[in-house]
Protein backbone atom coordinates (compact mmCIF):
# COMPACT_ATOMS: atom_id res chain seq x y z
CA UNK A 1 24.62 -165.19 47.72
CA UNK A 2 23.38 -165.92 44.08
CA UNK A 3 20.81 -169.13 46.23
CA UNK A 4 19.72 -166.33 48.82
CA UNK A 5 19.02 -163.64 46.50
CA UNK A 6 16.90 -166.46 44.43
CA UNK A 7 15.39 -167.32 47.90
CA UNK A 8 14.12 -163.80 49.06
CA UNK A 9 12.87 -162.81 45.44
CA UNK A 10 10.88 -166.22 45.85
CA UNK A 11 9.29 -164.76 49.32
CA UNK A 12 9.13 -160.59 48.71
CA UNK A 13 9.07 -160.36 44.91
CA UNK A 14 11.86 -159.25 42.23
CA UNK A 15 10.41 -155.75 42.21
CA UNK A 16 10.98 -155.61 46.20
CA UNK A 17 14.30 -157.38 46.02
CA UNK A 18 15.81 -154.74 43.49
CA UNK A 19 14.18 -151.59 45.77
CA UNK A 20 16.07 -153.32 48.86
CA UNK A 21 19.03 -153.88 46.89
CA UNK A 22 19.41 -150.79 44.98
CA UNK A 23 18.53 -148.62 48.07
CA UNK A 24 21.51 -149.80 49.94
CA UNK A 25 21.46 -150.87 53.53
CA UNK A 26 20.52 -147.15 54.83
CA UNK A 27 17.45 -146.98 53.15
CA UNK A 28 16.22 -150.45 53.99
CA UNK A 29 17.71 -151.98 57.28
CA UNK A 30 15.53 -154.68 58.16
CA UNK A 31 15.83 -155.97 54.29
CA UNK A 32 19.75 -155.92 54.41
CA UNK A 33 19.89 -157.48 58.04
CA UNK A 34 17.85 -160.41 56.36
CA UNK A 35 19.96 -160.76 54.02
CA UNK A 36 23.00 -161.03 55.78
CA UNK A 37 21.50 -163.41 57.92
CA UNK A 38 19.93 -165.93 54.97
CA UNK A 39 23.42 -165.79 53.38
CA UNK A 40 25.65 -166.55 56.47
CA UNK A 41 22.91 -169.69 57.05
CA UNK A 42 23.12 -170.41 53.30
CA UNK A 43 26.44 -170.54 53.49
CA UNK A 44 26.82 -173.07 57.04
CA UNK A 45 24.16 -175.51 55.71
CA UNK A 46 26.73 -175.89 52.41
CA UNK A 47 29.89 -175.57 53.80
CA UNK A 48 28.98 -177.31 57.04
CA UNK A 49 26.06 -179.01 57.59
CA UNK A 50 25.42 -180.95 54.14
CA UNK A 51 25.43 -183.99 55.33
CA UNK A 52 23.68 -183.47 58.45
CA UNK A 53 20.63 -181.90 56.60
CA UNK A 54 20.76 -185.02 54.24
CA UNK A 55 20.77 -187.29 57.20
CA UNK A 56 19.22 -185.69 60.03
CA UNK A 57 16.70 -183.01 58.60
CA UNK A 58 15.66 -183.24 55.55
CA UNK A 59 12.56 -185.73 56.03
CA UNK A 60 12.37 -187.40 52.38
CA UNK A 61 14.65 -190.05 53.76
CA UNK A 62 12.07 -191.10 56.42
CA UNK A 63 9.46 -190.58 53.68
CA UNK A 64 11.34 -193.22 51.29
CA UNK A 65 11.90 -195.85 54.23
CA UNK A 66 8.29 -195.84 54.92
CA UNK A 67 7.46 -196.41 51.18
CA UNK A 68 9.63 -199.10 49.83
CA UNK A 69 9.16 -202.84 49.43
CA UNK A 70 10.79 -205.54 48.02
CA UNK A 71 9.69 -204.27 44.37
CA UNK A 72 11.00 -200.76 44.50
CA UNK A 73 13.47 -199.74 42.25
CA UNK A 74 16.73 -197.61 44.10
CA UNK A 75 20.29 -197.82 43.75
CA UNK A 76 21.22 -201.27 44.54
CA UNK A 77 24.46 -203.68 45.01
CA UNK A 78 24.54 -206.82 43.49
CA UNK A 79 25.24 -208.66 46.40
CA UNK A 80 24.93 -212.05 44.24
CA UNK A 81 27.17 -210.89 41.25
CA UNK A 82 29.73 -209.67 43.79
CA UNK A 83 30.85 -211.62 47.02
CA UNK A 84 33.01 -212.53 47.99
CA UNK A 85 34.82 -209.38 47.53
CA UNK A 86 38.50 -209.86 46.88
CA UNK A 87 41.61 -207.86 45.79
CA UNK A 88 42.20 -207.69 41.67
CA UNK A 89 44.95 -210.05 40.72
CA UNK A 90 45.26 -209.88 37.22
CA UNK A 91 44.78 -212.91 34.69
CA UNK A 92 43.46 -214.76 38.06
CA UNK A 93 39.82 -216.33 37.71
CA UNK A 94 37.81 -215.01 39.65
CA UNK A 95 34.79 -217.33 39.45
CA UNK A 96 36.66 -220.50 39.64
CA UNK A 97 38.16 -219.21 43.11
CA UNK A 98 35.21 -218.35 44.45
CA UNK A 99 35.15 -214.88 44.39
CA UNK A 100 33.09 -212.31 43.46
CA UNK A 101 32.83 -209.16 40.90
CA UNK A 102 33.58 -206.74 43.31
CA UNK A 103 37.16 -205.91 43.99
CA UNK A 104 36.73 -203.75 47.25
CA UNK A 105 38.43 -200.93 46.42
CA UNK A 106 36.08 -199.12 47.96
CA UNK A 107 35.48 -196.35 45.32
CA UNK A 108 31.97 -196.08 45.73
CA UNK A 109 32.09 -195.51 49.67
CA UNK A 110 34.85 -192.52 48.54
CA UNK A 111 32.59 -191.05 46.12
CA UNK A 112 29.13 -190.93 48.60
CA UNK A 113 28.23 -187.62 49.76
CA UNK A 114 26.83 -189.15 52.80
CA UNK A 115 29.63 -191.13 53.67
CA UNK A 116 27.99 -194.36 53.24
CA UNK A 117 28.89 -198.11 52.46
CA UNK A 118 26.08 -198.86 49.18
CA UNK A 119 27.32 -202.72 49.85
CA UNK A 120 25.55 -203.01 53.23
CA UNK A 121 22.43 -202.61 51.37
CA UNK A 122 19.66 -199.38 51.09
CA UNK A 123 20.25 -197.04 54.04
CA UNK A 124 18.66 -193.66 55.01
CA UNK A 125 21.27 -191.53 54.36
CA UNK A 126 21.44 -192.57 50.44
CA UNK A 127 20.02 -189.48 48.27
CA UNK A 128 20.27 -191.52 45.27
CA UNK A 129 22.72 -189.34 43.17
CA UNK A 130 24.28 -192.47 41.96
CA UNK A 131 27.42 -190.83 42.46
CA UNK A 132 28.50 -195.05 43.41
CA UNK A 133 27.19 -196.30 39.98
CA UNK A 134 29.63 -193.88 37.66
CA UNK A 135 32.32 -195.08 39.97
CA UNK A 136 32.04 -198.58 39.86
CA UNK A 137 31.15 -198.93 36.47
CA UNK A 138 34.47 -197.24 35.74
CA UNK A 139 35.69 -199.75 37.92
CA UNK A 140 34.58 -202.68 35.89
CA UNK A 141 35.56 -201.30 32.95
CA UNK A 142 39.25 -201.44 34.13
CA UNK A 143 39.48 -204.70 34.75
CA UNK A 144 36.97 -205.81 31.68
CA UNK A 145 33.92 -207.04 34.19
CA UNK A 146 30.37 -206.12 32.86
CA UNK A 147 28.64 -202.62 34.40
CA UNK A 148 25.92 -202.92 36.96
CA UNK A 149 27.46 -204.26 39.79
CA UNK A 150 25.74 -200.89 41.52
CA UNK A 151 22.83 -199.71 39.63
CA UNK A 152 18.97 -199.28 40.15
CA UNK A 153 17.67 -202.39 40.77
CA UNK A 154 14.95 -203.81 43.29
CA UNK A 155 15.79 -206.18 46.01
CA UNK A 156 13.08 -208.99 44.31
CA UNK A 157 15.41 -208.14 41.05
CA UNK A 158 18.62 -209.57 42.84
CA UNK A 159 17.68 -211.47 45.27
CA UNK A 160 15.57 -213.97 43.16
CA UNK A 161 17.47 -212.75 39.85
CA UNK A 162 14.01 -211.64 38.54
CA UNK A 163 14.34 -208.79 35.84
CA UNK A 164 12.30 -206.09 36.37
CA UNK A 165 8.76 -206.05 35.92
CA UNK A 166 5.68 -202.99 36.35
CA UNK A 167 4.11 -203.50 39.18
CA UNK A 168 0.81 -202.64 40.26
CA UNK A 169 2.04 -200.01 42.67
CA UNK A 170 4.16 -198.49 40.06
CA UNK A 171 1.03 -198.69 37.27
CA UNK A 172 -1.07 -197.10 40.10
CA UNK A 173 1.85 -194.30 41.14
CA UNK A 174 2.20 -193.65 37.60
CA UNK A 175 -1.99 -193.34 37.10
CA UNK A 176 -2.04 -190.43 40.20
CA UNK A 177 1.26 -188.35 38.57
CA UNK A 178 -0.26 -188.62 34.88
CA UNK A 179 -3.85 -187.36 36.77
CA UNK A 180 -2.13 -184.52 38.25
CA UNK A 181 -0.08 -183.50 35.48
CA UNK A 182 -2.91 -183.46 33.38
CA UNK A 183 -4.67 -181.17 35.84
CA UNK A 184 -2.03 -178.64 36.23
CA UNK A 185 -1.64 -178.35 31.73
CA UNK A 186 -5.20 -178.07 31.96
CA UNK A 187 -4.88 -175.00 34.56
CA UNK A 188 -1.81 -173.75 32.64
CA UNK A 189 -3.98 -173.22 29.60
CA UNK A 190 -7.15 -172.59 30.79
CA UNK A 191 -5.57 -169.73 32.88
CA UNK A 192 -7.06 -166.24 32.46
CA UNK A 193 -4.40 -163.25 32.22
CA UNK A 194 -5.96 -161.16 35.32
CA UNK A 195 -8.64 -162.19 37.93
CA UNK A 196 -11.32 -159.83 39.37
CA UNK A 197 -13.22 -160.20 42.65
CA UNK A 198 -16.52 -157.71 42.79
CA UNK A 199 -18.52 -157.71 46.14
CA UNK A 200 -21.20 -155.43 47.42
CA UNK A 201 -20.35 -153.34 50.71
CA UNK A 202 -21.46 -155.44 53.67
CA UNK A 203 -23.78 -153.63 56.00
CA UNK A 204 -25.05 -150.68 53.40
CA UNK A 205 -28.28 -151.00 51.60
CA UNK A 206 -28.99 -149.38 48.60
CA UNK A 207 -29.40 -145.80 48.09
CA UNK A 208 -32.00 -143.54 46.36
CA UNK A 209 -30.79 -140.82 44.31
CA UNK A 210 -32.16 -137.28 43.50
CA UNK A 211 -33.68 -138.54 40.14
CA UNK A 212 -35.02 -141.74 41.44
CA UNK A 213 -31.96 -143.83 40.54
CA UNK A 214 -30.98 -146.80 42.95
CA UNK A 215 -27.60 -147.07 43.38
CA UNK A 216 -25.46 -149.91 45.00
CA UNK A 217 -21.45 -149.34 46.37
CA UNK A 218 -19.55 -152.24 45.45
CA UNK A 219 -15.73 -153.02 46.04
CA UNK A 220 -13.51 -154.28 43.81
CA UNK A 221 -9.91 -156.37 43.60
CA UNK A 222 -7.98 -157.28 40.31
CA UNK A 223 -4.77 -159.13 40.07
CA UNK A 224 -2.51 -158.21 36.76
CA UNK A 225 -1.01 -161.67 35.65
CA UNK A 226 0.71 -160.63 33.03
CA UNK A 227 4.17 -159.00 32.40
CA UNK A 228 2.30 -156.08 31.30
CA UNK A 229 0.37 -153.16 32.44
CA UNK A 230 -2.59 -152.50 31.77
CA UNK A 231 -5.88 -149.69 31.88
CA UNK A 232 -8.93 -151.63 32.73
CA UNK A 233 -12.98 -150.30 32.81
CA UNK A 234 -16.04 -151.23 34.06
CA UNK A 235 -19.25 -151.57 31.72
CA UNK A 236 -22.72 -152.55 33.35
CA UNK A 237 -23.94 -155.22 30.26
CA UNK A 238 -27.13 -156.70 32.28
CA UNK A 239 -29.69 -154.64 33.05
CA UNK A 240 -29.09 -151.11 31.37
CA UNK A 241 -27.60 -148.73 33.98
CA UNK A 242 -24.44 -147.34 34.28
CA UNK A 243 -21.19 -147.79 36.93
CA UNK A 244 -19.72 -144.38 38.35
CA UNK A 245 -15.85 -144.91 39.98
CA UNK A 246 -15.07 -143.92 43.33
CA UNK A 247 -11.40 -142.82 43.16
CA UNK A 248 -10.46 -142.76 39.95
CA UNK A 249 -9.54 -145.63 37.47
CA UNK A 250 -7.79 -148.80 38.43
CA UNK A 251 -4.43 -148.49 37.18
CA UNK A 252 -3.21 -152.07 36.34
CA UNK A 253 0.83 -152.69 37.35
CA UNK A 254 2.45 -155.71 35.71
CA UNK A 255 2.09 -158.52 37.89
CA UNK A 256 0.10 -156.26 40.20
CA UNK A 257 -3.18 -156.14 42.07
CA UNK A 258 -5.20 -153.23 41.98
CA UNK A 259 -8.46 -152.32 44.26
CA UNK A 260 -11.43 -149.46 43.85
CA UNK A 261 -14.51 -149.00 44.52
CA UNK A 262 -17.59 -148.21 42.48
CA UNK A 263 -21.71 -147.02 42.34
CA UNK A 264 -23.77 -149.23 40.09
CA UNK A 265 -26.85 -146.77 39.03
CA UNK A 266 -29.61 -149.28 37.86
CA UNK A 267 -33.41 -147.80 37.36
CA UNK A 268 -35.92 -149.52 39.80
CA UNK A 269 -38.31 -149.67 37.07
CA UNK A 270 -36.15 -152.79 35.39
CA UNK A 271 -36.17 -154.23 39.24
CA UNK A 272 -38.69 -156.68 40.51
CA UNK A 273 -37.68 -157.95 43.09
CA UNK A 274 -35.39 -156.66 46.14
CA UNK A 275 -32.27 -158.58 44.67
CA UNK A 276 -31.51 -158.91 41.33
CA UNK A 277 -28.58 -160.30 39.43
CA UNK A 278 -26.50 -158.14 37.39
CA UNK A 279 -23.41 -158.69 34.81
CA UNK A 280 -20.42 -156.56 35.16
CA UNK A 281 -18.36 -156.22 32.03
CA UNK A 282 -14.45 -155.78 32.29
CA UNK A 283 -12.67 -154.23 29.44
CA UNK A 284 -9.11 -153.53 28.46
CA UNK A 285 -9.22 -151.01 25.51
CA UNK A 286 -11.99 -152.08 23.93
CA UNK A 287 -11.65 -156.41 24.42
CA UNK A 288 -13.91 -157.83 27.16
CA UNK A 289 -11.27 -159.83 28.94
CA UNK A 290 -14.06 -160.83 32.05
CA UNK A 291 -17.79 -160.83 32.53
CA UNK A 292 -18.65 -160.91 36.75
CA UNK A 293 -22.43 -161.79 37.91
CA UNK A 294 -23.49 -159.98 41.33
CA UNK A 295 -26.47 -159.06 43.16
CA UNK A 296 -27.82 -155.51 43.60
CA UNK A 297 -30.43 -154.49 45.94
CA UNK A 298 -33.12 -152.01 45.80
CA UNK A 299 -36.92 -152.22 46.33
CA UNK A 300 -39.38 -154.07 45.44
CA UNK A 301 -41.43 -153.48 42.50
């Protein structure tokens, strides 16, 4: 219940979540019928279907099979360090009788979540939780053999007993994730705390006032990123003029988007030409958090 709650806050919001929740199933039907339904699937993919999904419909292990090679690292058995497999017989050597490290007692197959044999080499169903490797080195160090029998290892590593090397692949993977990372901290900090969006009215001209003013309706949309609310204004900076709300003030939630509209009152004698570009200032108390260029129509001088 704790996943599913997680997974509908993800989709509606924690704000929406706590209004279905607290209201009971009464008040919100269709949000407690979801609910009972994500839970009781929750609940059948863990209790019943793990393995399945691992195996069947989860897709990274099709993903995987079409991206390895020889060089790529995953958890691995030393097929060379340990057949032939044998029974432990204690004080008995091993090497001089031809057998191998690996004892076959089968602990790693016990300990796979997927139910697979890590001896018969990489298979689909392996989800690399190296589950295998804790329980064979355990192993070894019961009956004083080094670790690593299983461990992450390539197949060029043990088949040709080459130790592990950077490969071009993994100096060009590595290239592409360091690219990306450095995009998203870049993001991350360049990130403003709320984002406005101001467009002019499709399909209304501009409009002469009384006293010769031109005026322009414009719509507006601001999203609240921060945890806080907060009381935002409009200031025309470029030319002189002034902005008159339609509605009210936008009311900034946390975390919330709010919408308006508003007249921009410019003087056609500071037009010359039918559009001209004007600066919006946005303001939170008194800070200018956002400066937004748009056109404005009116006529020609």
């Amino acid at each position: 219940m704790l996943i599913m709650h997680t997974f509908m806050a993800y989709l509606v919001g924690v704000n929406e979540l706590w209004e279905i929740t607290e209201g009971g199933p009464s008040e919100n039907t269709a949000g407690f019928i979801a609910m009972v339904v994500f839970t009781g699937l929750f609940y059948g993919v863990f209790s019943k279907m793990s393995e399945q999904v691992c195996t069947t419909i989860c897709p990274y292990g099709r993903l995987q099979g079409v991206l390895l090679d020889k060089q790529s690292v995953v958890v691995a058995y030393d097929y060379q360090r340990g057949e032939e497999r044998a029974k432990f017989r204690k004080d008995e050597d091993r090497q001089a009788v031809g057998k191998g490290d690996c004892i076959d007692c089968k602990q790693c197959v016990f300990v796979c979540p997927t139910g697979i044999d890590i001896r018969n080499g990489t298979q689909l169903e392996c989800v690399n939780c190296t589950a295998c490797i804790d329980a064979c080195d355990s192993i070894m160090d019961r009956i004083g053999k080094p670790r690593g029998l299983v461990r992450y290892a390539s197949e060029e590593n043990i088949a040709e007993n080459k130790p592990f090397r950077f490969t071009t692949r993994m100096r060009a993977y590595s290239g592409v994730l360091s690219m990306l990372l450095g995009v998203l901290i870049t993001l991350l900090l360049i990130r403003s705390d709320f984002e406005t969006t101001i467009l002019r009215t499709p399909g209304i001209l501009y409009q002469e006032r009384e006293d010769g003013m031109i005026t322009n309706l414009y719509q507006v949309k601001m999203v609240n990123k921060t945890n806080d609310p907060m009381d935002v204004r409009f200031e025309l900076l470029e030319p002189q003029g002034e902005i008159e709300m339609v509605g009210g003030e936008i009311d900034l939630v946390e975390q919330g988007i709010g919408e308006g509209a508003f007249f921009v009152i410019v003087d056609p004698d500071l037009m010359e030409k039918m559009s001209t570009m004007i600066s919006i200032g946005v303001y939170s108390g008194d800070n200018l958090v956002e400066t937004i260029d748009t056109k404005f129509l009116g006529p020609s001088n």
